[in-house]
Protein backbone atom coordinates (compact mmCIF):
# COMPACT_ATOMS: atom_id res chain seq x y z
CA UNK A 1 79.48 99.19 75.23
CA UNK A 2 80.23 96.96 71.85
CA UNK A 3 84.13 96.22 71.05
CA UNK A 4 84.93 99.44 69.16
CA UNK A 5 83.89 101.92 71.84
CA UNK A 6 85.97 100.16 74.18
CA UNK A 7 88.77 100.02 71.39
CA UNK A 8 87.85 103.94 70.31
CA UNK A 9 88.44 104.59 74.06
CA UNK A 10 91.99 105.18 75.68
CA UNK A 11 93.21 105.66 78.83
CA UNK A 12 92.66 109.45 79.02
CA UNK A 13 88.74 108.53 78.34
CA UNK A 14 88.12 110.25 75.28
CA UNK A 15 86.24 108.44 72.58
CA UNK A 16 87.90 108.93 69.26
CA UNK A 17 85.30 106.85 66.99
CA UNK A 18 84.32 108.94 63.37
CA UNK A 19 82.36 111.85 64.75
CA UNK A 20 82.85 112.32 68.35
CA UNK A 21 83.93 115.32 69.36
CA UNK A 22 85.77 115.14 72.90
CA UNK A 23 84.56 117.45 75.99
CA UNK A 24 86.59 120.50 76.81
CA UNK A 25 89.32 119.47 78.46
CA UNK A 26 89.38 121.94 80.93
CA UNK A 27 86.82 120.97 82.94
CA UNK A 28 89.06 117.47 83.88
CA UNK A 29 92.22 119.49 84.28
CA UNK A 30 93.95 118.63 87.82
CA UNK A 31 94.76 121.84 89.53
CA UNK A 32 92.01 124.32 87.96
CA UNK A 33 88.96 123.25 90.37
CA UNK A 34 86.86 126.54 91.70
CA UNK A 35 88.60 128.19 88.26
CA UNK A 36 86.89 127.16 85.67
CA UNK A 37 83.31 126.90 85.05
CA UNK A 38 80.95 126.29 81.56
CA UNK A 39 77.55 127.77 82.08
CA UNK A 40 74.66 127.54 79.47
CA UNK A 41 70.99 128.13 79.94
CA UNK A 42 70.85 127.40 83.80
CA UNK A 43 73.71 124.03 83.28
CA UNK A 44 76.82 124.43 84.90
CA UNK A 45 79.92 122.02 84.59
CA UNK A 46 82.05 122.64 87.47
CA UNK A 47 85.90 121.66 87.67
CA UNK A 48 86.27 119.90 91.24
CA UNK A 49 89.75 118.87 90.99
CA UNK A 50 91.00 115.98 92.94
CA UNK A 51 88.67 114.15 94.69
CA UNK A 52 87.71 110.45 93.51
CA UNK A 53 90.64 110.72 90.37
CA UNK A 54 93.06 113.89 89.61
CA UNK A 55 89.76 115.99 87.73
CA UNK A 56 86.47 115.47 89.14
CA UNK A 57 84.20 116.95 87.32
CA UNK A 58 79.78 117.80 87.99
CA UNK A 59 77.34 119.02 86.07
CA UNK A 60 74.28 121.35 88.24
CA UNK A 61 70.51 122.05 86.14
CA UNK A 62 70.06 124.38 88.62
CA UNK A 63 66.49 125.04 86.97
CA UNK A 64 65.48 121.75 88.13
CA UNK A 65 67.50 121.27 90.94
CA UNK A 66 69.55 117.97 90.00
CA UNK A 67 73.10 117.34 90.05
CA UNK A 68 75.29 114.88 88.14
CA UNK A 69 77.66 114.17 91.13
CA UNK A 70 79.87 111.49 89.57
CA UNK A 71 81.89 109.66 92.07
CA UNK A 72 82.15 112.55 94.14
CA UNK A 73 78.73 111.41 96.50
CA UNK A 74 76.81 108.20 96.30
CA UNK A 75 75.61 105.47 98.10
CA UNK A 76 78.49 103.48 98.24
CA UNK A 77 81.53 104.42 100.36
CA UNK A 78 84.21 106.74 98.54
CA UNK A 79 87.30 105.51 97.22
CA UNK A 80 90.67 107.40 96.41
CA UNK A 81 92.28 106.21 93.48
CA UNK A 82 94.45 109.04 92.68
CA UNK A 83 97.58 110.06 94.09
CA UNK A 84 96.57 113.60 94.46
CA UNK A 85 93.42 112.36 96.00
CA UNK A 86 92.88 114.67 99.28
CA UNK A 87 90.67 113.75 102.21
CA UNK A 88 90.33 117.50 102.98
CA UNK A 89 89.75 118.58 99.50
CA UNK A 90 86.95 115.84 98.99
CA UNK A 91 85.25 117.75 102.00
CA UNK A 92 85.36 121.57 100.75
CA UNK A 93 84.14 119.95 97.55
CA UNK A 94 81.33 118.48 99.08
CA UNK A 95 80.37 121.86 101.05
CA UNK A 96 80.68 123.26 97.60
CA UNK A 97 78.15 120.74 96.37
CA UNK A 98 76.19 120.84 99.66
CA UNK A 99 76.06 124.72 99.62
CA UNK A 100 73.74 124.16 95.80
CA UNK A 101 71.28 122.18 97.82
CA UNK A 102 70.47 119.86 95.05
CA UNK A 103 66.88 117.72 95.26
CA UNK A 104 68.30 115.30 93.33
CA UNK A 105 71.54 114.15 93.10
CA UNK A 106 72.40 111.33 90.08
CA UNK A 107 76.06 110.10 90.95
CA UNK A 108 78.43 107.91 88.58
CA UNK A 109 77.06 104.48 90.11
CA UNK A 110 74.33 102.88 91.55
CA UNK A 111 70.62 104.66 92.56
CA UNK A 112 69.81 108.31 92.54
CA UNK A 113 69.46 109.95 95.54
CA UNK A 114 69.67 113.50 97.36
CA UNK A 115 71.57 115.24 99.37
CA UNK A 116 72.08 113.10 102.01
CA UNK A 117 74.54 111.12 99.72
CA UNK A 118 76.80 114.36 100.53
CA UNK A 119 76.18 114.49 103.69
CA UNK A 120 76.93 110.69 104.09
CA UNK A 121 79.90 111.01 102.54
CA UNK A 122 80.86 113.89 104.50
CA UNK A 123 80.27 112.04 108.02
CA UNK A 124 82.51 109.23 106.63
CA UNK A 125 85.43 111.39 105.82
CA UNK A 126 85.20 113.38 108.38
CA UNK A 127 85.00 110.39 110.76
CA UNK A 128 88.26 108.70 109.36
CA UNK A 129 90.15 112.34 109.25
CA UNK A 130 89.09 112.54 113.33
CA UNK A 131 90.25 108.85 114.07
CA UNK A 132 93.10 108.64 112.21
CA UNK A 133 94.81 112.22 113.34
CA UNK A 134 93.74 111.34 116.97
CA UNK A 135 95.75 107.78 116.70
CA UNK A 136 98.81 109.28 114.51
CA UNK A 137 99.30 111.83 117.37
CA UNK A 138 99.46 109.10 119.89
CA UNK A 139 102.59 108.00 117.84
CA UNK A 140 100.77 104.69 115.85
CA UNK A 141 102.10 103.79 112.62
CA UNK A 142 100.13 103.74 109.52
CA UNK A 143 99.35 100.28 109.52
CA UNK A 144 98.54 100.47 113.80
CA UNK A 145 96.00 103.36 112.44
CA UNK A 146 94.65 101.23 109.74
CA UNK A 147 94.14 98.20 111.51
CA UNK A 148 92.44 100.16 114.62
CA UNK A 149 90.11 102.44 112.85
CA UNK A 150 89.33 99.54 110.20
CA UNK A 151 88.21 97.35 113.21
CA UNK A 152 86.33 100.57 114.84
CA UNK A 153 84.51 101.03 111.73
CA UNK A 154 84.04 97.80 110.01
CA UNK A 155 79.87 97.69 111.37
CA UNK A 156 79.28 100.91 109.71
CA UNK A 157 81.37 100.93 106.85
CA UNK A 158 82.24 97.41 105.66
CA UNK A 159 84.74 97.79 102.08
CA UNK A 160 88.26 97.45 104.27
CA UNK A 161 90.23 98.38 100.46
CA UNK A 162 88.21 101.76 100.44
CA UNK A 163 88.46 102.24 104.01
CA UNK A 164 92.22 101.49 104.38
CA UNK A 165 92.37 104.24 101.24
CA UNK A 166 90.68 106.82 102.83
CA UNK A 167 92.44 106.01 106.45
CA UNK A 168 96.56 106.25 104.14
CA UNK A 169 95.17 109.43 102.77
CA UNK A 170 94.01 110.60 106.39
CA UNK A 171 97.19 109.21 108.03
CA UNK A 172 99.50 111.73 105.10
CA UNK A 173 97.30 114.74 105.56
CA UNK A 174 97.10 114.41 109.58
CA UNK A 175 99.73 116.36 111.61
């Protein structure tokens, strides 16, 4: 990206160089995920809601099968960088996206893949969500969770900063 895309781009992502026209902003809208939905010839952009930021949004060519995923599934482990980040939304959006059963799935970063980037993702977070509520119920603090299920699962999943994210949101949603 040369100097004045970066410069034509603010912190709410929209590029205002000569010409561009921004996306609806619907579809990025915190709160409106399941509600709102553009459709044309066999595309669909999907509101997600919170999930990797505040207004996840993917794109389905169902005619072909392939969905742009963003940061919602991919290779690399998942990491919540909003505050309205939830553990259990991340995994009814990823039935959602699951339930398409996409051939090809094309997320924000790194190689393409399939649908076992959702299910991958879905074993992880379901995995920390199981830990963590089983440790908070024993009466362990936040950082006694952390600490434990970051040793547990270092082998498997190895980025401690996205794992102690995923464990804080865990630990907040767990009763």
């Amino acid at each position: 990206m040369d100097d004045e895309s970066v410069t034509a781009l603010r912190d709410d992502g929209i590029d205002r160089r000569p010409g561009c026209r921004p996306a609806p902003a619907l579809l990025a809208s915190p709160g409106v995920e399941g509600k709102q939905r553009l459709t044309a010839r066999g595309v669909d952009g999907m509101a997600m809601g919170a999930n990797h930021t505040r207004g996840d949004t993917v794109i389905w060519v169902e005619p072909d099968g392939v969905l742009f995923a963003g940061d919602i599934a991919m290779k690399g482990m998942p990491a919540f960088v909003s505050s309205r980040s939830s553990l259990n939304h991340w995994l009814d959006s990823l039935n959602r996206l699951d339930a398409l059963k996409p051939q090809v799935l094309v997320p924000s970063h790194g190689p393409l893949g399939d649908a076992g980037f959702i299910a991958g993702y879905r074993a992880y977070l379901t995995t920390v969500r199981t830990r963590v509520a089983a440790l908070k119920a024993q009466g362990q603090t936040l950082e006694q969770v952390t600490q434990t299920v970051t040793a547990e699962l270092k082998g498997n999943y190895p980025d401690a900063g996205r794992l102690a994210g995923a464990i804080r949101v865990a630990f907040a949603e767990a009763r």
